[in-house]
Protein backbone atom coordinates (compact mmCIF):
# COMPACT_ATOMS: atom_id res chain seq x y z
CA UNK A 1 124.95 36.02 138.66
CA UNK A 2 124.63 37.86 141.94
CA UNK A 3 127.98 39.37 140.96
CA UNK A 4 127.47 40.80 138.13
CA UNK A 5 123.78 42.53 139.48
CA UNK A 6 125.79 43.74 142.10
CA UNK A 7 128.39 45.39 140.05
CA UNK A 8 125.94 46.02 137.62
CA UNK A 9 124.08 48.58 140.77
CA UNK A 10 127.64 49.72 141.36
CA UNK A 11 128.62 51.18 138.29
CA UNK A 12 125.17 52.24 137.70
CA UNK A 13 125.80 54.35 141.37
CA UNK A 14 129.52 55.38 140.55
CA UNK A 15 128.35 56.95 136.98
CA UNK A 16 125.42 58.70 139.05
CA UNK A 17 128.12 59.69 141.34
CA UNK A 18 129.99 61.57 138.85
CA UNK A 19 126.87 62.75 137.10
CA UNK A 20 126.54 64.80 140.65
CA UNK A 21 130.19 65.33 141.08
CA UNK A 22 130.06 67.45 137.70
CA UNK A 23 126.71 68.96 138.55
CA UNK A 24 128.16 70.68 142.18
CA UNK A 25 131.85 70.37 142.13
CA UNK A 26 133.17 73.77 140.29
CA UNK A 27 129.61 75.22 141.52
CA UNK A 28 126.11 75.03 141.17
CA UNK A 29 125.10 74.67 137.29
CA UNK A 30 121.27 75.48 136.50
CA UNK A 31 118.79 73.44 137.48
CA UNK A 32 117.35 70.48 135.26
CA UNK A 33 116.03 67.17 134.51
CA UNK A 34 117.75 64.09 136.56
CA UNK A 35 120.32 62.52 134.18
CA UNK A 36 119.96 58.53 134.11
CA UNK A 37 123.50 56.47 133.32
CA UNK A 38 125.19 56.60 130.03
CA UNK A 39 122.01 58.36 128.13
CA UNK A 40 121.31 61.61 130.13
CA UNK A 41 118.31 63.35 129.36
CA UNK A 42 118.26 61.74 125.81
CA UNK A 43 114.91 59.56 126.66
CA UNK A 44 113.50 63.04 127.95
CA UNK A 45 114.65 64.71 124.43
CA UNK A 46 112.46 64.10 120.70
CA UNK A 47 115.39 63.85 118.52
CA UNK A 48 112.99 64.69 115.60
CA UNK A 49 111.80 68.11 117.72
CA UNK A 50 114.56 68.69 119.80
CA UNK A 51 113.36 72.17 119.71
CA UNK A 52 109.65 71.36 121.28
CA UNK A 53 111.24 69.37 124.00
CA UNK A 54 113.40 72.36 125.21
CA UNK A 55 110.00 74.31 125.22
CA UNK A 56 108.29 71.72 127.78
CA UNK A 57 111.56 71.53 129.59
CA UNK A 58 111.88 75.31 129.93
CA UNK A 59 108.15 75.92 131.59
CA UNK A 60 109.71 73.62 133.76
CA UNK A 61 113.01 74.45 134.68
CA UNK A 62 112.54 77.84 133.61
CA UNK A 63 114.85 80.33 130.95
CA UNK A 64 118.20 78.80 131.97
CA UNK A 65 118.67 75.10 132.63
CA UNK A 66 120.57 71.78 132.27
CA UNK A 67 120.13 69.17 129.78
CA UNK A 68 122.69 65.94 129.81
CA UNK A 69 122.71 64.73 126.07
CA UNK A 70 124.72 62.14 126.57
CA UNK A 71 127.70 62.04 129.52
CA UNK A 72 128.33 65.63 129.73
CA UNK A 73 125.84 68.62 130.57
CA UNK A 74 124.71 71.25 128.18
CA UNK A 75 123.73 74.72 129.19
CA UNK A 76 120.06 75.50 127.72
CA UNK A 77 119.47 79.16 127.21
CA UNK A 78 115.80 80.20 126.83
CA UNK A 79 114.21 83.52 126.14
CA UNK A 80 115.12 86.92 124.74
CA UNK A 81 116.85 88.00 128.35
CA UNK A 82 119.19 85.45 128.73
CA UNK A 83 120.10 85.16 124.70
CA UNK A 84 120.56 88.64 124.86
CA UNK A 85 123.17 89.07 128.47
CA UNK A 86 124.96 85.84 126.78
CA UNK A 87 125.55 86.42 122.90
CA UNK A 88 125.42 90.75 122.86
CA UNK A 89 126.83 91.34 126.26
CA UNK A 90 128.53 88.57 127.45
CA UNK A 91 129.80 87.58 124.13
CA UNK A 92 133.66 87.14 124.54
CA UNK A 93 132.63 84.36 127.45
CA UNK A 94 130.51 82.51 125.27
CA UNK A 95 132.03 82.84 121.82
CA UNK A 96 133.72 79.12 121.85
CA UNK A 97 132.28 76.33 119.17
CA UNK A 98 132.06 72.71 120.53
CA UNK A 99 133.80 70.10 118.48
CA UNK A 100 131.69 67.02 119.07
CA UNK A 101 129.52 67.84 115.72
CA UNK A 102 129.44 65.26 112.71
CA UNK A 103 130.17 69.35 111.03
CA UNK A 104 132.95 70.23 113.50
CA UNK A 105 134.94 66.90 113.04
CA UNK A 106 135.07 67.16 108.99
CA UNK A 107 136.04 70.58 110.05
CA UNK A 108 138.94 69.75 112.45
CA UNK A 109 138.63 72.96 114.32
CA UNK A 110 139.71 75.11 110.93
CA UNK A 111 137.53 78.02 109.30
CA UNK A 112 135.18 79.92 110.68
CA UNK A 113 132.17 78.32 111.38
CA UNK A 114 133.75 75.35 114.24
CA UNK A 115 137.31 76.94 114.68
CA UNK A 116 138.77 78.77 118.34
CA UNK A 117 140.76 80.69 120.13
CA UNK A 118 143.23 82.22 117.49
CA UNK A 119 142.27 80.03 114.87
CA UNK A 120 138.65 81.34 114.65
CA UNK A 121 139.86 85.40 115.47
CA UNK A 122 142.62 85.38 112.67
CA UNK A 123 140.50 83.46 109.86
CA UNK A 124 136.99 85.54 111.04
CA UNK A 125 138.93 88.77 110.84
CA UNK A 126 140.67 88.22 107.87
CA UNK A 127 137.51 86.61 105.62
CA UNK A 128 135.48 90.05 106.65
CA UNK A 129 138.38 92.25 105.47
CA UNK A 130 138.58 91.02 102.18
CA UNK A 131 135.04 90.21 101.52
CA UNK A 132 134.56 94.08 102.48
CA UNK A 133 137.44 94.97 100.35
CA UNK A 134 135.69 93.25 97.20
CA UNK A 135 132.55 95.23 97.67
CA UNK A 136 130.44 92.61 100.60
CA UNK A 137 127.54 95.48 101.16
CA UNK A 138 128.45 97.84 98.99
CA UNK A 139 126.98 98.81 95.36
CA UNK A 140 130.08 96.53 93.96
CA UNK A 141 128.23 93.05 95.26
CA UNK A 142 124.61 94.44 94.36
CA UNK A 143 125.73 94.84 91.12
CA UNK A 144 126.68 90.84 91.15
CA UNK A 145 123.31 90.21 92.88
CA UNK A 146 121.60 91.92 90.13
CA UNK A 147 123.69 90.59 87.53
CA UNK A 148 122.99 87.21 88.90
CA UNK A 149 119.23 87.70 89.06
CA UNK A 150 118.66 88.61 85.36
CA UNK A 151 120.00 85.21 84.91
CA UNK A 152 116.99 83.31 87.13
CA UNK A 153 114.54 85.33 86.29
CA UNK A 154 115.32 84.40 82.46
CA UNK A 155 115.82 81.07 83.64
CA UNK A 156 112.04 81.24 85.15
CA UNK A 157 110.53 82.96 81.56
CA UNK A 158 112.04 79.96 79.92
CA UNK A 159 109.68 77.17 82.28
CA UNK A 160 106.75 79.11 79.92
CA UNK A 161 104.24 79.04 82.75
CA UNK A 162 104.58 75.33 83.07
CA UNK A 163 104.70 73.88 86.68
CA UNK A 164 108.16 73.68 88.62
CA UNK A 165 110.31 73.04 91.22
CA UNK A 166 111.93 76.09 92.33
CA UNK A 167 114.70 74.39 94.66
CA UNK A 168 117.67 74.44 92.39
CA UNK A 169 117.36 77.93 90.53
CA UNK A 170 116.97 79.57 93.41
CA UNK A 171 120.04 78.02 95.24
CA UNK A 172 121.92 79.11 91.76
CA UNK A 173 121.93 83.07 92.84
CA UNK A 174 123.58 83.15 96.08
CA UNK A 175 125.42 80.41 95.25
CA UNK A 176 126.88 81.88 92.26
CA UNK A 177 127.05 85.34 93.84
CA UNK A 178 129.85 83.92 96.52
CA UNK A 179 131.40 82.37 93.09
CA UNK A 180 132.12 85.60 91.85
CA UNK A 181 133.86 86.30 95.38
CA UNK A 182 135.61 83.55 95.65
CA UNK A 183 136.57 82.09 92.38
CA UNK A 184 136.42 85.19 90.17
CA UNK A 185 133.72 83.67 87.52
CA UNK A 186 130.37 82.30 88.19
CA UNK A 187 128.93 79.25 86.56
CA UNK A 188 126.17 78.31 84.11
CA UNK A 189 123.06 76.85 85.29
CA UNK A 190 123.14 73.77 82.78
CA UNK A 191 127.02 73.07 84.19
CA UNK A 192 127.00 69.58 85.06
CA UNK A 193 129.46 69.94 87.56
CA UNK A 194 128.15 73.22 89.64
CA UNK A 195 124.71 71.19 89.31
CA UNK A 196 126.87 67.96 91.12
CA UNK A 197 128.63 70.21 93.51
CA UNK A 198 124.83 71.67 94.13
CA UNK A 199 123.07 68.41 94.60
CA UNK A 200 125.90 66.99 96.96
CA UNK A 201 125.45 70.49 99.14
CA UNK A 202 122.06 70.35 99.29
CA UNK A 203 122.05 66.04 100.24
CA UNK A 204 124.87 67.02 103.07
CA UNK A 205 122.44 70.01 105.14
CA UNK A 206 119.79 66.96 104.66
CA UNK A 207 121.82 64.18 106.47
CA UNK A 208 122.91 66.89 108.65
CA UNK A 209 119.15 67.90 109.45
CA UNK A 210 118.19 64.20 110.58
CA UNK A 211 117.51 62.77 113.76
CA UNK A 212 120.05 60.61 113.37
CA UNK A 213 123.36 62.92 113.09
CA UNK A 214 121.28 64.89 116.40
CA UNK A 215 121.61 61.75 118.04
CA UNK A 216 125.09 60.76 116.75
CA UNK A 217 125.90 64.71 117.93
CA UNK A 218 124.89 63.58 121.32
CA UNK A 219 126.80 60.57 121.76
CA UNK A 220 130.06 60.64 119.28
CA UNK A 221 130.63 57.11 119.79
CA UNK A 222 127.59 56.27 117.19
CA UNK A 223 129.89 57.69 114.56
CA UNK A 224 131.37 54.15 114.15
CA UNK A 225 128.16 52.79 113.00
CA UNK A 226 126.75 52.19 109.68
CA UNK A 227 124.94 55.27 108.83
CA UNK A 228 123.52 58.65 106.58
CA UNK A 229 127.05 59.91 108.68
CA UNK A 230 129.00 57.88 106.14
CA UNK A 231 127.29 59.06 103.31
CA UNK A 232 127.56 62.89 104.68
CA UNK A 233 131.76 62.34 104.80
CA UNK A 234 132.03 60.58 101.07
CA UNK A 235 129.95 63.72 100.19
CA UNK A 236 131.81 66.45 102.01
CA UNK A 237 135.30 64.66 100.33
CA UNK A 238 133.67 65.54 96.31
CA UNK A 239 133.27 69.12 97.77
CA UNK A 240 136.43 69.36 99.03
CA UNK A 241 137.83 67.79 96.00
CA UNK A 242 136.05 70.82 94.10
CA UNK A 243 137.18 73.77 95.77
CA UNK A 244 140.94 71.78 95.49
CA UNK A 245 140.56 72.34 91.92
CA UNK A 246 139.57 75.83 92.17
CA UNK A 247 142.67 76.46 94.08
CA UNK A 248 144.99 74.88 91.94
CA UNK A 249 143.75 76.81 89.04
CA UNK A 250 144.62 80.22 90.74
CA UNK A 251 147.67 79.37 92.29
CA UNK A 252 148.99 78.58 88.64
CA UNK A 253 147.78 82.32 87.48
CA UNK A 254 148.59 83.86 90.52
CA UNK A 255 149.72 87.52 90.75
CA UNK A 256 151.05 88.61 94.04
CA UNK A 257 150.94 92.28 93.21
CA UNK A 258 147.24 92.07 92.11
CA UNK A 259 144.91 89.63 93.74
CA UNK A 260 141.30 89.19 91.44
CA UNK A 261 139.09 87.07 94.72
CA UNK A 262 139.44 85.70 97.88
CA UNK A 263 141.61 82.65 97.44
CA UNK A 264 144.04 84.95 95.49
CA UNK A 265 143.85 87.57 98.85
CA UNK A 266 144.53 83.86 100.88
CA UNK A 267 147.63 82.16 98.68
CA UNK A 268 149.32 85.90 99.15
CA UNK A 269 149.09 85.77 102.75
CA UNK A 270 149.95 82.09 102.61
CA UNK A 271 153.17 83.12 100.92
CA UNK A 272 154.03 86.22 103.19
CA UNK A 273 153.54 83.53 106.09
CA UNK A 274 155.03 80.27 104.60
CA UNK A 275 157.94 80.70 107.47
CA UNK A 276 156.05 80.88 110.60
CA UNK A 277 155.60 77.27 111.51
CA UNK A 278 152.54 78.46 113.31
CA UNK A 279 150.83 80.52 110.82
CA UNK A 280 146.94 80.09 110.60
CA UNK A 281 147.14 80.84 106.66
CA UNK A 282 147.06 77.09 105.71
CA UNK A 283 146.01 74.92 102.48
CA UNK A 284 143.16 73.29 104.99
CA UNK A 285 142.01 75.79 106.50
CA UNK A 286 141.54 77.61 102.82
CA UNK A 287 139.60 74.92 102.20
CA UNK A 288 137.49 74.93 104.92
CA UNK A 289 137.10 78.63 105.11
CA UNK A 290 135.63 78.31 101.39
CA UNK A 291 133.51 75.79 102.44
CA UNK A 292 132.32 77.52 105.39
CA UNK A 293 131.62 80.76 103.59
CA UNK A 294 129.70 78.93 101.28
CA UNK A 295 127.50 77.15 103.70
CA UNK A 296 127.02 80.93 104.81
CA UNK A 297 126.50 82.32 101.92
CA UNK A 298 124.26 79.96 99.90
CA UNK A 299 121.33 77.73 101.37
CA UNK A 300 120.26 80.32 104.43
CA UNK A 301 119.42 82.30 100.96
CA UNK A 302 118.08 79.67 98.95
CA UNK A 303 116.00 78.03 101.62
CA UNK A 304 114.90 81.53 102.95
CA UNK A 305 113.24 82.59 99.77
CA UNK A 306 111.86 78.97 98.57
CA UNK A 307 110.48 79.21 102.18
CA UNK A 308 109.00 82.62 101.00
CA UNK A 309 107.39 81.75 97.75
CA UNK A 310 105.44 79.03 99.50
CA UNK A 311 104.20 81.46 102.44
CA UNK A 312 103.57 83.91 99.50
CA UNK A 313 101.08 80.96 97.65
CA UNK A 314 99.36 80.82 101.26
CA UNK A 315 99.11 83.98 101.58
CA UNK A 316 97.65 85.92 98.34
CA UNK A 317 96.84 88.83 100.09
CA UNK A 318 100.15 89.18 101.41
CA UNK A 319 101.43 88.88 97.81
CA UNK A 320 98.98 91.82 96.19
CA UNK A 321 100.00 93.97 98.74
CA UNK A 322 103.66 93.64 97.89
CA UNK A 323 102.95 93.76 93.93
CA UNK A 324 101.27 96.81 94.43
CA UNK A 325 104.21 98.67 96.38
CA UNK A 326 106.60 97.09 93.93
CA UNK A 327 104.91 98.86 91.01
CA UNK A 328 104.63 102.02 93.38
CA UNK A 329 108.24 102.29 94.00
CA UNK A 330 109.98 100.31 91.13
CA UNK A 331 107.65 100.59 88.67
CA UNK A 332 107.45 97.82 85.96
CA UNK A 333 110.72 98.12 83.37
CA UNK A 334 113.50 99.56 86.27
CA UNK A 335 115.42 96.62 87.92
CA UNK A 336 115.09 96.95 91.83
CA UNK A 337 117.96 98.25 94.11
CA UNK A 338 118.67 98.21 98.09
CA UNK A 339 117.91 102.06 98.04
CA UNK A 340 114.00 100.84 97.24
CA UNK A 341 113.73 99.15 100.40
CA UNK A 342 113.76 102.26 102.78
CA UNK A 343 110.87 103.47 100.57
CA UNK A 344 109.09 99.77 100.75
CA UNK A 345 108.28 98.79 104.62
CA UNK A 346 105.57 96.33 103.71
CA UNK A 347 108.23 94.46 101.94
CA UNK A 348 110.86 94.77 104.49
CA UNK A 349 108.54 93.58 106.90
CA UNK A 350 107.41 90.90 105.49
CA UNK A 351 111.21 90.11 104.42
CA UNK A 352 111.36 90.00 108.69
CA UNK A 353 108.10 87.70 109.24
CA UNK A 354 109.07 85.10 106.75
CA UNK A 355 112.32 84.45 108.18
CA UNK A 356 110.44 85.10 111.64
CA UNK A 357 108.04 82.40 111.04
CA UNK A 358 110.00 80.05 109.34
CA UNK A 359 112.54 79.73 111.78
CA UNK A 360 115.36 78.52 110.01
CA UNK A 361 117.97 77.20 112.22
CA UNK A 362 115.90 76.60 115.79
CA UNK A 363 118.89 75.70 117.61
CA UNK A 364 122.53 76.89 116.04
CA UNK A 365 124.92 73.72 116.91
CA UNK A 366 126.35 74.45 120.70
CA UNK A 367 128.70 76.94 121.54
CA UNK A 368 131.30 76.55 124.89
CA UNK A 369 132.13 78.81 127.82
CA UNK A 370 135.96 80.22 127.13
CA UNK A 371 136.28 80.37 130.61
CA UNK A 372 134.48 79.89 134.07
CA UNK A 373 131.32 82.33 134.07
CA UNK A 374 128.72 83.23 136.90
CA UNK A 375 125.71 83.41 134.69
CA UNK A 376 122.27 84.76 136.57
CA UNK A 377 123.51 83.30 139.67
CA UNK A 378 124.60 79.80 138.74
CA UNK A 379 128.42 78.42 137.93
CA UNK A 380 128.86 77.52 134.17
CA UNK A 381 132.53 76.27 134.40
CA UNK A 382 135.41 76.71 130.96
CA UNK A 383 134.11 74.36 128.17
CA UNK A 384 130.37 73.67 128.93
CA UNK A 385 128.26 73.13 125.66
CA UNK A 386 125.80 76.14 125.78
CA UNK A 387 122.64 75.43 123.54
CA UNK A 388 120.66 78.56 122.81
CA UNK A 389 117.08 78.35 121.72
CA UNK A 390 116.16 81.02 119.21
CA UNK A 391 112.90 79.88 118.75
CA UNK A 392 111.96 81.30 121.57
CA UNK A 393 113.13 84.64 120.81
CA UNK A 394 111.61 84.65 116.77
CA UNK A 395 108.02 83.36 118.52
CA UNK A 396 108.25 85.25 121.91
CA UNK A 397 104.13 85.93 121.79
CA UNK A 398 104.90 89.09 123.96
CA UNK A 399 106.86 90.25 120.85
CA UNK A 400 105.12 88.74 118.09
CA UNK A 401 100.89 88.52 119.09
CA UNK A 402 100.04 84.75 117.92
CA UNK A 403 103.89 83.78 116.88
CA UNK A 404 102.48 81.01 115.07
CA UNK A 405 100.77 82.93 112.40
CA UNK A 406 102.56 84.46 109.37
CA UNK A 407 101.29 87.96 109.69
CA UNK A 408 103.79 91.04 108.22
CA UNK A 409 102.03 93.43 110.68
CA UNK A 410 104.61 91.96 113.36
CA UNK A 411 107.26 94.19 111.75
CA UNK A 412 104.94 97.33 110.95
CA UNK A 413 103.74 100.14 113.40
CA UNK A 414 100.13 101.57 113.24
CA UNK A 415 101.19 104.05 110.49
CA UNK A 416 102.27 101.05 108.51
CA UNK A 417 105.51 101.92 108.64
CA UNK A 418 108.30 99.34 109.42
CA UNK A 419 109.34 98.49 112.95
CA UNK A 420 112.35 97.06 113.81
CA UNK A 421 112.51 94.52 116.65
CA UNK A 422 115.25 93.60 119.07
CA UNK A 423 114.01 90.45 119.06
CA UNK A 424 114.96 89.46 115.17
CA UNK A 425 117.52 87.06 115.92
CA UNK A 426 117.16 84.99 112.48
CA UNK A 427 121.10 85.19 112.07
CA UNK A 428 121.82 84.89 115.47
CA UNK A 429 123.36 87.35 117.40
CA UNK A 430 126.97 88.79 118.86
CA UNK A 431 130.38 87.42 117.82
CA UNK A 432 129.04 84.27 116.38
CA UNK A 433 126.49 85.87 114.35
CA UNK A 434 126.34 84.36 110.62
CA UNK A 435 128.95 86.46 108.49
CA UNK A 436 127.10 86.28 105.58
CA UNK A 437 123.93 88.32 106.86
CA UNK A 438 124.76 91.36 105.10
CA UNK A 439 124.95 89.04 101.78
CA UNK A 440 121.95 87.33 102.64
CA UNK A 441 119.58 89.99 103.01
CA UNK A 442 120.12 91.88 100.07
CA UNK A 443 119.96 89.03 98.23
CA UNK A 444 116.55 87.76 99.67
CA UNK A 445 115.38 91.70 98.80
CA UNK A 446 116.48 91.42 95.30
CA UNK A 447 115.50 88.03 93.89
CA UNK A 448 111.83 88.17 96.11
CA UNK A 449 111.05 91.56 94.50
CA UNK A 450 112.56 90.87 91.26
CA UNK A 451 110.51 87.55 90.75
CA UNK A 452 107.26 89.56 91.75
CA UNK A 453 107.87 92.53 89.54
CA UNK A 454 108.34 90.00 86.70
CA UNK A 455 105.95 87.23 87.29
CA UNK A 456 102.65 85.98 88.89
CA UNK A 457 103.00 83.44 91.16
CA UNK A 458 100.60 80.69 90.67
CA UNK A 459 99.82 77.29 93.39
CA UNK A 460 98.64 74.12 92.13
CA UNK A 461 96.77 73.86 94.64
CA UNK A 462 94.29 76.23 96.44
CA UNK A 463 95.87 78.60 99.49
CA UNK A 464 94.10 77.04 102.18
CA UNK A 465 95.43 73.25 100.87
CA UNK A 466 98.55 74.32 101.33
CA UNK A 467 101.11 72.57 103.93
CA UNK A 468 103.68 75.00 105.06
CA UNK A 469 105.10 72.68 107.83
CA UNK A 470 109.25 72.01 107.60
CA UNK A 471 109.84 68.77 106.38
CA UNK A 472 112.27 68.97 109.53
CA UNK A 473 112.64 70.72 112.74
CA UNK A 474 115.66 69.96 114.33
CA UNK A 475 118.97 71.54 113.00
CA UNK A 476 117.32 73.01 110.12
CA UNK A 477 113.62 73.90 108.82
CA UNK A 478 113.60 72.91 105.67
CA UNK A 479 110.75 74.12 103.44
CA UNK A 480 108.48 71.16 101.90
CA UNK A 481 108.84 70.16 98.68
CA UNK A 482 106.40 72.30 95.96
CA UNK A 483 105.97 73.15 92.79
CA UNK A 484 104.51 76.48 91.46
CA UNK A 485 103.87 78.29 88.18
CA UNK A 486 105.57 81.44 87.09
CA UNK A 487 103.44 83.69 84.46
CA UNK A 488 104.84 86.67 83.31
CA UNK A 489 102.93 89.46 83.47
């Protein structure tokens, strides 16, 4: 018995040992909580509010730190400042994705999204080259938008008023709009199969949300237990299974001379490159890259303006004031257009404070140093997980006066006119920044001011009943669950 207590303090000293050793010997990493054996910081960390426990741990430790979720350290970065030298200025050196993610490993480094090195240069470079060739913030994809949105908003006219759940037609419009990019055709909102491929999306960012895959992210070995993980892969293999279809179907109508979408622009390339061995321009990472462009393209949308419509309910006021403007600028019977929004900066700005306030993705899944960097004085060696908080850029309270209220005036100078902040960092920032934020944005413009020229929005429950917390707040903020009435006016 005395044995095994002894070894017991001796592995328990060895691990600490090499919990220093990783600490001090390449140089001194920031400063941070003491690691314990095998779980780190993890007791010091709330899973469910990952995000709050950074916040403690930064008046602490201060705007760059070290957290050990799990064996190995992670690199917190806190605060506009050091957000701002790292992602903007210092990009290159912290540009790398970490591959312990349940996301990463379904990945398998291909894409955009988890992929490195050249991998992640050729695939990023290429995707924005076509997607700008096919229009991607130009008048060509606001025509889709547009096109897309007459289709909700009849949708919407045909709930007659009654009370509904807004989830699904709302996910339809971005969803289809990357559709048209990709596939060439968009799909009906009664088709049984988009509405499966919709449901299993939406069920995969849940189980990707929970504290569960956080902690599985933390300590990889978990991912051979029973659990929501298992459920995630099945879910992520119908997906895949989807877009295989897809594929098929162009590469039997394929033109070389005269490609229609993006997995047309892909198969050519494939074909010009089927003889170097080492060519990037694979079936899997087509695959991926769809999927990837999809998770850009579709639920930051979707989530961003179900978010809105609730914080719009709250906030009747708010809502007035942008009806009013609307029928100022737009008038009733025209159909709005991106060239509105210079002339509308109470809309624009609160466009800004509801993906401000909402917060959307708290913490972005780790990137890695790409090589040793001296970082404000302290040694972050090649391959350290860098987490960056962007909560506390979006809620900085010397940027944003009371960060926890929804208030539009954040983005508005005392001539009411809009004021744009260095400090929106809803989308990230530098050469990770989401590729779909051009997409994105004009979509949120369109379908928010399109639903509000068109209807009234009405709660089933009075404004100061309602609950705008996220149902989560660690990967994601998910908007509650609500329903809502539209009336046409």
């Amino acid at each position: 018995m005395a044995f095994f207590v002894i070894w017991g303090i001796c592995l328990s000293c060895l691990i600490l040992f090499s919990l220093w050793n990783q600490h001090h010997s390449k140089g001194k990493l920031p400063p941070g909580p003491t690691p314990l054996p095998f779980v780190g910081n993890i007791l010091q960390v709330d899973v469910k509010n990952i995000n709050e426990s950074l916040s403690m741990l930064a008046k602490e430790y201060g705007s760059v730190f070290t957290v050990y979720l799990g064996m190995k350290p992670t690199v917190v970065l806190y605060g506009y400042e050091p957000l701002k030298e790292a992602l903007i200025d210092r990009g290159d050196e912290f540009s790398g994705k970490t591959q312990s993610s349940l996301l990463s490993q379904v990945n398998q480094g291909l894409g955009i999204t988890f992929s490195n090195g050249e991998i992640w240069k050729q695939t990023r470079r290429f995707s924005l080259m076509v997607l700008r060739s096919m229009g991607m913030g130009k008048k060509t994809i606001e025509d889709r938008i547009q096109e897309e949105v007459s289709y909700l908003l009849e949708a919407l006219r045909k709930t007659n008023g009654s009370p509904c759940d807004p989830s699904y037609l709302l996910a339809c419009v971005p969803c289809n709009v990357i559709s048209a990019v990709i596939f060439q055709h968009r799909f009906d909102y009664s088709d049984e199969i988009f509405r499966e491929f919709m449901e299993h999306f939406y069920k995969t960012l849940k189980i990707l949300a929970s504290p569960w895959v956080q902690l599985c992210n933390a300590y990889p070995v978990l991912y051979s237990l029973p659990g929501s993980h298992k459920t995630f892969f099945n879910h992520v293999t119908e997906q895949k299974e989807f877009i295989l279809k897809e594929i098929k179907r162009h590469q039997e109508s394929l033109n070389l001379s005269s490609p229609q979408d993006f997995i047309d622009h892909f198969l050519i390339r494939m074909e010009k490159e089927k003889e170097n061995k080492k060519s990037e321009f694979t079936m899997e990472n087509l695959v991926i890259t769809i999927s990837d462009l999809f998770g850009a393209g579709t639920e930051t949308t979707s989530s961003t303006v179900k978010y809105g419509l609730l914080l719009l309910l709250k906030h009747p006021e708010v809502t007035a004031k942008m009806q009013e403007e609307i029928t100022h600028v737009i008038g009733r019977h025209r159909r709005p257009c991106m060239q509105d929004r210079n002339h509308m900066p109470y809309t624009d700005a609160v466009l800004h404070e509801i993906q401000r306030y909402i917060d959307f993705v708290p913490i972005p899944l780790p990137r890695k140093t790409t090589q040793d960097v001296k970082f404000r004085g302290y040694h972050i060696p090649k391959g350290t997980s860098v987490m960056t908080c962007l909560t506390s850029v979006l809620h900085d309270d010397k940027e944003f006066p009371h960060p926890e209220k929804f208030d539009p005036s954040h983005f508005l100078d005392e001539r009411g006119n809009f004021k744009k902040s260095d400090y929106f960092m809803a989308f990230s920032a530098g050469k990770r920044a989401c590729i779909g934020e051009g997409l994105a944005r004009m979509e949120m413009f369109l379908i928010l001011t399109s639903i509000l020229q068109n209807f009234t929005l009405k709660s089933l429950l009075n404004p100061e009943d309602i609950d705008t917390t996220p149902v989560q707040t660690g990967l994601l903020s998910l908007p509650p669950s609500y329903e809502l009435c539209f009336i046409p006016i």
